[in-house]
C-alpha atoms as a PDB file:
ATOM      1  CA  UNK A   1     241.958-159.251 133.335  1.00  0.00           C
ATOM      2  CA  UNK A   2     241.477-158.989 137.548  1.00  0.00           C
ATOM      3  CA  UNK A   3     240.964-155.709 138.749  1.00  0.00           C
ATOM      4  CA  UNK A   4     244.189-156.478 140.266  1.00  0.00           C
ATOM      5  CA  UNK A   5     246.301-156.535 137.445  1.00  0.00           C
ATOM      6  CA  UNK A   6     243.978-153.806 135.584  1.00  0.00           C
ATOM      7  CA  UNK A   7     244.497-151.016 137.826  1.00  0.00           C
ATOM      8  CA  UNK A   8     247.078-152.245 140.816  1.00  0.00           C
ATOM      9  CA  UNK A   9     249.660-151.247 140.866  1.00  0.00           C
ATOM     10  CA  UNK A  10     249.022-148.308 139.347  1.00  0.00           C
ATOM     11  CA  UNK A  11     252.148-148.464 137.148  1.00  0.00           C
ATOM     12  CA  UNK A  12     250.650-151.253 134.785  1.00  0.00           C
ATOM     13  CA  UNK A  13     248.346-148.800 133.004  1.00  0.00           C
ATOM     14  CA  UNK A  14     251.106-145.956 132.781  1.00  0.00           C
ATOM     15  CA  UNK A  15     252.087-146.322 129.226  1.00  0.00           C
ATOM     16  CA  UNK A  16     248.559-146.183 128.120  1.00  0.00           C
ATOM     17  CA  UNK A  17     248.095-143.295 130.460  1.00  0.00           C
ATOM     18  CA  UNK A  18     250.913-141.415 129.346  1.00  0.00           C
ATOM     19  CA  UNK A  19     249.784-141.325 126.039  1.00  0.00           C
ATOM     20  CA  UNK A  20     246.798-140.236 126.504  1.00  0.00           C
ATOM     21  CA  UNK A  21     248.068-137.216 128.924  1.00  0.00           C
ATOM     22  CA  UNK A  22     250.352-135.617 126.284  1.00  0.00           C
ATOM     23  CA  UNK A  23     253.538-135.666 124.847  1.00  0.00           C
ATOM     24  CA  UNK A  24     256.757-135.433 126.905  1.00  0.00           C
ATOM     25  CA  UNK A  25     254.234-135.654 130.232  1.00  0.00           C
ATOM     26  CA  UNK A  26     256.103-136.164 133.059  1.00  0.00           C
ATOM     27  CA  UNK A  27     254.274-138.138 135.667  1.00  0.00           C
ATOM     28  CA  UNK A  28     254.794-138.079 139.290  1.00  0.00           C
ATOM     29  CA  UNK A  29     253.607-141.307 141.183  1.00  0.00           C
ATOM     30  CA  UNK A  30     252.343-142.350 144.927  1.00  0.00           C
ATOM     31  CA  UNK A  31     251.528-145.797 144.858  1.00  0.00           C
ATOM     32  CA  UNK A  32     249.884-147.867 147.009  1.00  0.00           C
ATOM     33  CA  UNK A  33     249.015-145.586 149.577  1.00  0.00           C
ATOM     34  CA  UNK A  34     246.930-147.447 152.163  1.00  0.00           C
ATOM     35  CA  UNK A  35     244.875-145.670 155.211  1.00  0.00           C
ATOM     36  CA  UNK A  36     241.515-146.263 157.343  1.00  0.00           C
ATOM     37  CA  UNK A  37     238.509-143.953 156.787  1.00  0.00           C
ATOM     38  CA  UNK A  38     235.101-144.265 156.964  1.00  0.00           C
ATOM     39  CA  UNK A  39     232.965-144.693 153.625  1.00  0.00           C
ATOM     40  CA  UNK A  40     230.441-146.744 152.125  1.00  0.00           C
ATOM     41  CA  UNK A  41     227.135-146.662 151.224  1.00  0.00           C
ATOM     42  CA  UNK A  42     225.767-150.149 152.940  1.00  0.00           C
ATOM     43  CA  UNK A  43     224.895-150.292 156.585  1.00  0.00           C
ATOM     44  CA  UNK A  44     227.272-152.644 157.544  1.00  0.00           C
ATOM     45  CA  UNK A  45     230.007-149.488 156.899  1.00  0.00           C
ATOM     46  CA  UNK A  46     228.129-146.957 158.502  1.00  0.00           C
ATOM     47  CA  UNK A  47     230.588-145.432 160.998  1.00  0.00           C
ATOM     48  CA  UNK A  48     232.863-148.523 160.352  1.00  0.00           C
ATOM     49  CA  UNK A  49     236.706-147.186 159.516  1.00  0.00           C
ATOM     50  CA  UNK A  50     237.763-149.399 156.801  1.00  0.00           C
ATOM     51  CA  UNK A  51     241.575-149.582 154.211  1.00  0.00           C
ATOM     52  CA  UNK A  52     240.942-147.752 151.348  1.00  0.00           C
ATOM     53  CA  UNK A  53     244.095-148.016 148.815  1.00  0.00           C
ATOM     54  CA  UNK A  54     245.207-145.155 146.445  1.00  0.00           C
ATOM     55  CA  UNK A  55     247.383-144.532 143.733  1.00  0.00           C
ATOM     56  CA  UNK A  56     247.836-141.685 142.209  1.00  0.00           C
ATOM     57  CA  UNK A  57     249.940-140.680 139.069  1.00  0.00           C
ATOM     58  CA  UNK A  58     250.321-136.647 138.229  1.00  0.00           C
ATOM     59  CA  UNK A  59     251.753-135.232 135.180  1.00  0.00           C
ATOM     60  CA  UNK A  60     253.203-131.980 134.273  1.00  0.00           C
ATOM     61  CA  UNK A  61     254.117-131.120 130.490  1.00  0.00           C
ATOM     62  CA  UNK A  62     257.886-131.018 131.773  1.00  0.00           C
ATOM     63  CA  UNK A  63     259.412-130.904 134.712  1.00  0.00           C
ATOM     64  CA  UNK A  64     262.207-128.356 135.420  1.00  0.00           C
ATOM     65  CA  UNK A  65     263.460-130.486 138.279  1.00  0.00           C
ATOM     66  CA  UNK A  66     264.671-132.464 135.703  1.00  0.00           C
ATOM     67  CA  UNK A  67     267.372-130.051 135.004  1.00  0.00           C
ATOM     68  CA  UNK A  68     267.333-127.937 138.559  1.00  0.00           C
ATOM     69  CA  UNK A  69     267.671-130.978 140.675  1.00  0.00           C
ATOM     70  CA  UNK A  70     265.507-128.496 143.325  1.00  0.00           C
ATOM     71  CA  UNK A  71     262.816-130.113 145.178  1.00  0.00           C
ATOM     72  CA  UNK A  72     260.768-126.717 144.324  1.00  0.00           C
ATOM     73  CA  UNK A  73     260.666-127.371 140.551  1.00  0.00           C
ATOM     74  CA  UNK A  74     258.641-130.328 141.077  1.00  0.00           C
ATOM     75  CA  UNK A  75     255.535-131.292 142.272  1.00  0.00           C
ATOM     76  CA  UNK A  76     256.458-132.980 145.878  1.00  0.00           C
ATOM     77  CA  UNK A  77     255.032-136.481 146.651  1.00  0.00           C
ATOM     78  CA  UNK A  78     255.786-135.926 150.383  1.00  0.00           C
ATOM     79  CA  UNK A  79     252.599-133.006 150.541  1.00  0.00           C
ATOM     80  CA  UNK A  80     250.238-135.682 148.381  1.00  0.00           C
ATOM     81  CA  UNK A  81     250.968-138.554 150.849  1.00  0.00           C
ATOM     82  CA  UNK A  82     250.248-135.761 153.952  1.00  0.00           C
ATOM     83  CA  UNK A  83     246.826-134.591 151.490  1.00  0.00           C
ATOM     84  CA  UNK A  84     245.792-137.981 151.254  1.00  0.00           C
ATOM     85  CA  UNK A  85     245.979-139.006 154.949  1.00  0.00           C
ATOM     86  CA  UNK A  86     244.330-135.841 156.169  1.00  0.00           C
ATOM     87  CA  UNK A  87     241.424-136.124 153.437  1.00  0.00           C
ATOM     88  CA  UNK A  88     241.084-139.893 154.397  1.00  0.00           C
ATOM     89  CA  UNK A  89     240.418-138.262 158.117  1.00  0.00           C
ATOM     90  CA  UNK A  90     237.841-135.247 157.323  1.00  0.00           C
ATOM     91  CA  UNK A  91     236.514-136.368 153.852  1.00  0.00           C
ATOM     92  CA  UNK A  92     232.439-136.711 153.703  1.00  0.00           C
ATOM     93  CA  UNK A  93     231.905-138.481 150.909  1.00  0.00           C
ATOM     94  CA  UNK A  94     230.039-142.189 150.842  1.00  0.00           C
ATOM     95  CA  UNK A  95     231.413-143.366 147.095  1.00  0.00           C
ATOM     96  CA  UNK A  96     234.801-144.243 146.094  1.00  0.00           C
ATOM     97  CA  UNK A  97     233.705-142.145 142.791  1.00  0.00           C
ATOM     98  CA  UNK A  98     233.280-139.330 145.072  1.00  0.00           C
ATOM     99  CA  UNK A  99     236.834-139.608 146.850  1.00  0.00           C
ATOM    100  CA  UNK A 100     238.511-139.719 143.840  1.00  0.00           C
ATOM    101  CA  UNK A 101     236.867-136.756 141.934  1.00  0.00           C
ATOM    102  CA  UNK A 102     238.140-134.586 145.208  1.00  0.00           C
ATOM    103  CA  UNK A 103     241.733-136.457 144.812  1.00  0.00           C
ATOM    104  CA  UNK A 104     242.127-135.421 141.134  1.00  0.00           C
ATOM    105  CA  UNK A 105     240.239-132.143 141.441  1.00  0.00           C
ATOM    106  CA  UNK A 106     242.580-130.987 144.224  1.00  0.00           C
ATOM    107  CA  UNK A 107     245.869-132.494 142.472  1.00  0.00           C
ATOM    108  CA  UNK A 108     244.815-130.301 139.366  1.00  0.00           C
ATOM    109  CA  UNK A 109     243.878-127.115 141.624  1.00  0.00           C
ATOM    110  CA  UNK A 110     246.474-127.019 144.508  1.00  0.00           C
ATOM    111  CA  UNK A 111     249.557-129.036 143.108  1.00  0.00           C
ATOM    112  CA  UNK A 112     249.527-127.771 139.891  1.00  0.00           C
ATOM    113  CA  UNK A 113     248.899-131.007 137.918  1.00  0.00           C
ATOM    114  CA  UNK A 114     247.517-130.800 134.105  1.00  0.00           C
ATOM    115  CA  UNK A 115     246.796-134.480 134.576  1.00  0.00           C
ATOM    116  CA  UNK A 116     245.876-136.798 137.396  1.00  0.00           C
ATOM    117  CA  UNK A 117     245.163-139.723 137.638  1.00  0.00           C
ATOM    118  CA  UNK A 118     243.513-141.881 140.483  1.00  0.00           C
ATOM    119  CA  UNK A 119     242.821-145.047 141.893  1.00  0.00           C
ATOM    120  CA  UNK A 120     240.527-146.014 145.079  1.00  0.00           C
ATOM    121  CA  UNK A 121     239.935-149.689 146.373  1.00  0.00           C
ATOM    122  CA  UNK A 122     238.740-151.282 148.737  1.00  0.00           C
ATOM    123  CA  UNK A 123     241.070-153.923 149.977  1.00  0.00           C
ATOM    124  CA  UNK A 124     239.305-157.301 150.290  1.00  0.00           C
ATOM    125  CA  UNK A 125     235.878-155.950 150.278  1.00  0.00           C
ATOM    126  CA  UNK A 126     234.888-159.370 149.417  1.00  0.00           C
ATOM    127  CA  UNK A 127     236.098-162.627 150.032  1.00  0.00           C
ATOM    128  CA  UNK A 128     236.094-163.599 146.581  1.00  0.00           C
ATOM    129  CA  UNK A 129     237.666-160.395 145.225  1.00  0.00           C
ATOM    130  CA  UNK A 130     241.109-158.797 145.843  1.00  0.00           C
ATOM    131  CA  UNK A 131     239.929-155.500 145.639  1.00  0.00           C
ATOM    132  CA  UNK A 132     236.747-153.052 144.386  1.00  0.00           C
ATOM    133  CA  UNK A 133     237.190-149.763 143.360  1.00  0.00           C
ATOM    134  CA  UNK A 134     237.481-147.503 140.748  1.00  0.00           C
ATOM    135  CA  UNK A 135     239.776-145.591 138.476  1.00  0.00           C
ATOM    136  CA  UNK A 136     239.550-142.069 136.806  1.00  0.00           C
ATOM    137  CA  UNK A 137     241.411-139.655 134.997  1.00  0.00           C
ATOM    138  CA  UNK A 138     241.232-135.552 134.818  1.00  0.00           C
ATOM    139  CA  UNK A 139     243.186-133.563 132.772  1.00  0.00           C
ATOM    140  CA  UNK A 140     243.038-129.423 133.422  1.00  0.00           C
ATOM    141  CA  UNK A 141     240.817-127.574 130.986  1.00  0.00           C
ATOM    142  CA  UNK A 142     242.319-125.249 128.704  1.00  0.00           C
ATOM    143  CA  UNK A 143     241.020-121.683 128.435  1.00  0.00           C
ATOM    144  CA  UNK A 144     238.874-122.290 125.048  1.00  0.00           C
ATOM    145  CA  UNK A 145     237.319-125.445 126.399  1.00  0.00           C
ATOM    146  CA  UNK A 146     233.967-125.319 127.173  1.00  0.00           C
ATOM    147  CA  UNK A 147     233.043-126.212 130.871  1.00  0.00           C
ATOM    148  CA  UNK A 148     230.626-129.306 130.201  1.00  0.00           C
ATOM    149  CA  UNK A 149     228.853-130.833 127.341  1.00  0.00           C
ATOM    150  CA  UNK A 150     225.788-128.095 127.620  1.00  0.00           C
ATOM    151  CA  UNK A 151     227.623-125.225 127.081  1.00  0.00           C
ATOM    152  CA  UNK A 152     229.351-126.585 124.237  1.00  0.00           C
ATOM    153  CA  UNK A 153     225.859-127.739 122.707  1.00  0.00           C
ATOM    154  CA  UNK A 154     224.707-124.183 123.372  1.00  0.00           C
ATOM    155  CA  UNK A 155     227.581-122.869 121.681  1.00  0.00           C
ATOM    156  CA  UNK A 156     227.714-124.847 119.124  1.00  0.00           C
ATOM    157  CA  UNK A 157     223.972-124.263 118.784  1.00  0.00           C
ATOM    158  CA  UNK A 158     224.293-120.321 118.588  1.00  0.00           C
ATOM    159  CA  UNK A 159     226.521-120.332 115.597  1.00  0.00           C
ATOM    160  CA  UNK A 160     224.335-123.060 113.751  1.00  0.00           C
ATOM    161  CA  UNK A 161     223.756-121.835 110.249  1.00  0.00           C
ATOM    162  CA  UNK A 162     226.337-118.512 110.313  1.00  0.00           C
ATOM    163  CA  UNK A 163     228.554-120.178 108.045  1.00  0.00           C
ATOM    164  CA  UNK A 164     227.973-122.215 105.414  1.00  0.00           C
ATOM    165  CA  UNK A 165     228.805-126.142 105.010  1.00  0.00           C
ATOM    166  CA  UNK A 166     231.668-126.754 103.543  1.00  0.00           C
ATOM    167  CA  UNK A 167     230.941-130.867 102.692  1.00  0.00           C
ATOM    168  CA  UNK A 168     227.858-129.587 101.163  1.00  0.00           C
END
């Protein structure tokens, strides 16, 4: 399967990703948002503004605009659009991994996402390819999860041997 049809547009993987967000997730969607920034890690896109495409898919366990019909019950696609053009403009970062961890770090943090997911290509990168790019998915951590995979070893470490095995 092409990149293409793998991961644009963005709504071919959303039964998959719905499932794996949660039950009765509701998922807000930008697709195929398309602006110039610089980014790259070769010299030939040093300095060089280039298309980057992104797609981005948000979900919330429900929705109250659903019911409400109020744009303020919702998460609004018309402030991701305006995020996404001014990060594309001020953004540091040299990998498309790198852009897309901010995207889905920032949906989770400032638009109240549990879920996000995100796609970055590069349109036509090369001439043999439609696009290259790459596609992740966050989900918010809940209070009793531990931050990364040390502190759960250390954890899990601590309370080694306090009770005793119960397949034993």
């Amino acid at each position: 399967m092409s990149i293409q049809t793998a991961a644009f547009p963005l709504a071919v993987g959303f039964s998959i990703a719905r499932a794996r967000a949660a039950e009765s997730m509701d998922v807000i969607v930008v697709e195929g948002f398309v602006g110039e920034t610089v980014i790259g890690v070769h010299t030939s896109e040093a300095g060089v503004p280039q298309p980057v495409r992104i797609d981005v898919a948000v979900g919330v366990p429900r929705l109250f605009a659903c019911s409400t019909d109020r744009l303020d019950d919702t998460i609004d696609y018309g402030r991701i659009r305006d995020f996404l053009r001014d990060l594309l403009a001020h953004h540091a970062h040299r990998l498309l991994e790198a852009l897309a961890e901010e995207i889905a770090q920032r949906m989770l943090a400032d638009f109240g996402a549990h879920w996000a997911r995100v796609a970055v290509a590069k349109p036509r990168k090369f001439d043999d390819v439609d696009a290259v790019g790459v596609i992740i998915e966050r989900r918010r951590r809940t209070a009793h999860e531990p931050q990364d995979a040390r502190e759960h070893s250390v954890l899990a470490r601590l309370g080694a041997g306090m009770f005793p095995d119960s397949e034993r």
